[in-house]
C-alpha atoms as a PDB file:
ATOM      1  CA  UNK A   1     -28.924  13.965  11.605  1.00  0.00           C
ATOM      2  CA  UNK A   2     -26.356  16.355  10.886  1.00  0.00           C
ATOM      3  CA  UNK A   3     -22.827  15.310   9.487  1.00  0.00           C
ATOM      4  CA  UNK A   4     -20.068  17.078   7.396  1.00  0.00           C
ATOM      5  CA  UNK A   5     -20.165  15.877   3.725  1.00  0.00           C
ATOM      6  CA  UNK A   6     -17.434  14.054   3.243  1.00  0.00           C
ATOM      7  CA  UNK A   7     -18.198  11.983   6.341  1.00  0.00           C
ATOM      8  CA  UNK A   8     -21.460  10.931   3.916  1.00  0.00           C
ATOM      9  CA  UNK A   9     -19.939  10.938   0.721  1.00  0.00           C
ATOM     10  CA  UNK A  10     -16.631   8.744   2.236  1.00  0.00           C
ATOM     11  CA  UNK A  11     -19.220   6.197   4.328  1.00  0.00           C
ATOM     12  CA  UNK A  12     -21.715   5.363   1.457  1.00  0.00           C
ATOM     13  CA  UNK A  13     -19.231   5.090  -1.356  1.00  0.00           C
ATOM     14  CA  UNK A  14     -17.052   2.633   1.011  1.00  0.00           C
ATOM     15  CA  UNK A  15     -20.863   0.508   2.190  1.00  0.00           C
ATOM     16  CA  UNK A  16     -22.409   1.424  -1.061  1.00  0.00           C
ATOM     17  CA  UNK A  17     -25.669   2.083   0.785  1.00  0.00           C
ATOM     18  CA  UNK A  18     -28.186   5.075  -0.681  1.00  0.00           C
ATOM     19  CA  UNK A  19     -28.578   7.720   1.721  1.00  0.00           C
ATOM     20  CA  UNK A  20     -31.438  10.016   1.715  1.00  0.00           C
ATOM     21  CA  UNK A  21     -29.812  13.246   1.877  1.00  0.00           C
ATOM     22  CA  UNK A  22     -31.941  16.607   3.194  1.00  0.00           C
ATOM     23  CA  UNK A  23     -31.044  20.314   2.589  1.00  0.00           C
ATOM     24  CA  UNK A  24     -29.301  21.986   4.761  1.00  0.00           C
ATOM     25  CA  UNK A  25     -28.684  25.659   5.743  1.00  0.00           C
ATOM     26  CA  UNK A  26     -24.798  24.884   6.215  1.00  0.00           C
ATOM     27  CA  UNK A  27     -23.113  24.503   3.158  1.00  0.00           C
ATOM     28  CA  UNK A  28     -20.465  22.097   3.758  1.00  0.00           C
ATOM     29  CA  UNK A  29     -22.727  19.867   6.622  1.00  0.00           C
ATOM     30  CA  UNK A  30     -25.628  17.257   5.287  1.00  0.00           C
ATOM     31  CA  UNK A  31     -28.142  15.695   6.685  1.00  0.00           C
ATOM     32  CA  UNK A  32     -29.310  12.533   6.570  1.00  0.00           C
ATOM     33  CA  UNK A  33     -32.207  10.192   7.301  1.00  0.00           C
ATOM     34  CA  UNK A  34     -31.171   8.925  11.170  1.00  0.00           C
ATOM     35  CA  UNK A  35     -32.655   5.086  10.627  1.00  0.00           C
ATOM     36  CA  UNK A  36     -30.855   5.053   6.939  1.00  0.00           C
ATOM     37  CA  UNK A  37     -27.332   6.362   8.736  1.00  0.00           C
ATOM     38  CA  UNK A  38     -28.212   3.328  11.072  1.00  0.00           C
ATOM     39  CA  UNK A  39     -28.041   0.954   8.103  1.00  0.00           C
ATOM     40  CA  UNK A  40     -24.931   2.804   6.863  1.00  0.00           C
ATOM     41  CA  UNK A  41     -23.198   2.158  10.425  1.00  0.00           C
ATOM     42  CA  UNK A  42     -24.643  -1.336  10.711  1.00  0.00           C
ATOM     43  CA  UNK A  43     -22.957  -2.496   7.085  1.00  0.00           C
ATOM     44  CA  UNK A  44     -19.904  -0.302   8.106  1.00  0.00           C
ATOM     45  CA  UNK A  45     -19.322  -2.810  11.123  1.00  0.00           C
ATOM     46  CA  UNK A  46     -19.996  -5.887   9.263  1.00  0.00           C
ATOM     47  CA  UNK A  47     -17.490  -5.032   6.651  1.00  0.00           C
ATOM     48  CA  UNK A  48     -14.779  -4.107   9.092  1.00  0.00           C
ATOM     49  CA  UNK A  49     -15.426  -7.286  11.432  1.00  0.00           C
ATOM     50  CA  UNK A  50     -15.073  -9.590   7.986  1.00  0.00           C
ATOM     51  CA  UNK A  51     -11.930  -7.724   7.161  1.00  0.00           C
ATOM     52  CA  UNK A  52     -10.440  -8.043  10.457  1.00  0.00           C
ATOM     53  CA  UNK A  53      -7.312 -10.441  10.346  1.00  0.00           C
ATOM     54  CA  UNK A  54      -6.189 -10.862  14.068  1.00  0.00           C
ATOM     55  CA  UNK A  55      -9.184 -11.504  16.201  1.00  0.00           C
ATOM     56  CA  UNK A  56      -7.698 -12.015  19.284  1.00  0.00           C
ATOM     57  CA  UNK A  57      -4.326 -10.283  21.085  1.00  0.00           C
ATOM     58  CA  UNK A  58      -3.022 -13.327  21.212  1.00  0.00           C
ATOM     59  CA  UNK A  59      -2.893 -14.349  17.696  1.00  0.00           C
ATOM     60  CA  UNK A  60      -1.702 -10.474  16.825  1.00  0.00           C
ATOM     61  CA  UNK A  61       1.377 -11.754  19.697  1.00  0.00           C
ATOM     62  CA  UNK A  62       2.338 -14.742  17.611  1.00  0.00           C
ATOM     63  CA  UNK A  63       3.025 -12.902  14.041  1.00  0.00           C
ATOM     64  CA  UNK A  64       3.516  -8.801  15.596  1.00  0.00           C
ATOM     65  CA  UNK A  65       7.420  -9.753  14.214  1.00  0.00           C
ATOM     66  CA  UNK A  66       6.197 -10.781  10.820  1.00  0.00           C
ATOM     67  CA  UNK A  67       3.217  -9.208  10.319  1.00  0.00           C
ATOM     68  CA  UNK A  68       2.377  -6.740   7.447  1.00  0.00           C
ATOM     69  CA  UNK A  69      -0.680  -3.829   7.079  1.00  0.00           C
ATOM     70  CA  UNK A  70      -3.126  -5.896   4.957  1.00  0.00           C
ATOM     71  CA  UNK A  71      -4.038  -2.489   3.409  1.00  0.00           C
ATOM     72  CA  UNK A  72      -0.239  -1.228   2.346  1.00  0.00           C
ATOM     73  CA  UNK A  73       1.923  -4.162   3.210  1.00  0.00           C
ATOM     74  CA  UNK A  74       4.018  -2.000   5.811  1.00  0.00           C
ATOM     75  CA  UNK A  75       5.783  -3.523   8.837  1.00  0.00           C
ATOM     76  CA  UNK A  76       5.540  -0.496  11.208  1.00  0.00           C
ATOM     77  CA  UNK A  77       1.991  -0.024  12.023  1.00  0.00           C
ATOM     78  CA  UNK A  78      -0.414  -0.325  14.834  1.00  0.00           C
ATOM     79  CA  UNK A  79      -3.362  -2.427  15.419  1.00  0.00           C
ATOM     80  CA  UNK A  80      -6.647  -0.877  16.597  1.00  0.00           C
END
């Protein structure tokens, strides 16, 4: 698989899963192991779905007036 590097460098420093890492003819694209970038996504999700702090719509209705970013504390943001 084929990605740009900072994709790989950004995604394994934040699951801090090794990556076997090919060379490449581009210099500023990697590639990467497919069934290791599978692990990568798979620990990628898990992290995000602990992390997640409204699981449903309706319990992001009940505090949307109150609510701050976990990440930066702002009140003006939107969910995903």
């Amino acid at each position: 698989m084929e990605l740009d590097d900072w994709i790989i460098n950004d995604l394994t420093k934040y699951t801090k899963v090794p990556v076997r890492r090919f060379k490449s003819k581009r210099g500023t694209i990697g590639r990467v192991f497919s069934w290791n970038w599978l692990l990568v996504e798979f620990v990628k999700e898990g992290k995000n779905f602990r992390k997640m702090k409204w699981w449903t719509w309706k319990e992001w209705k009940k505090q949307k007036d109150t609510a701050k970013c976990p990440g930066c504390g702002a009140h003006n943001f939107d969910i995903d």
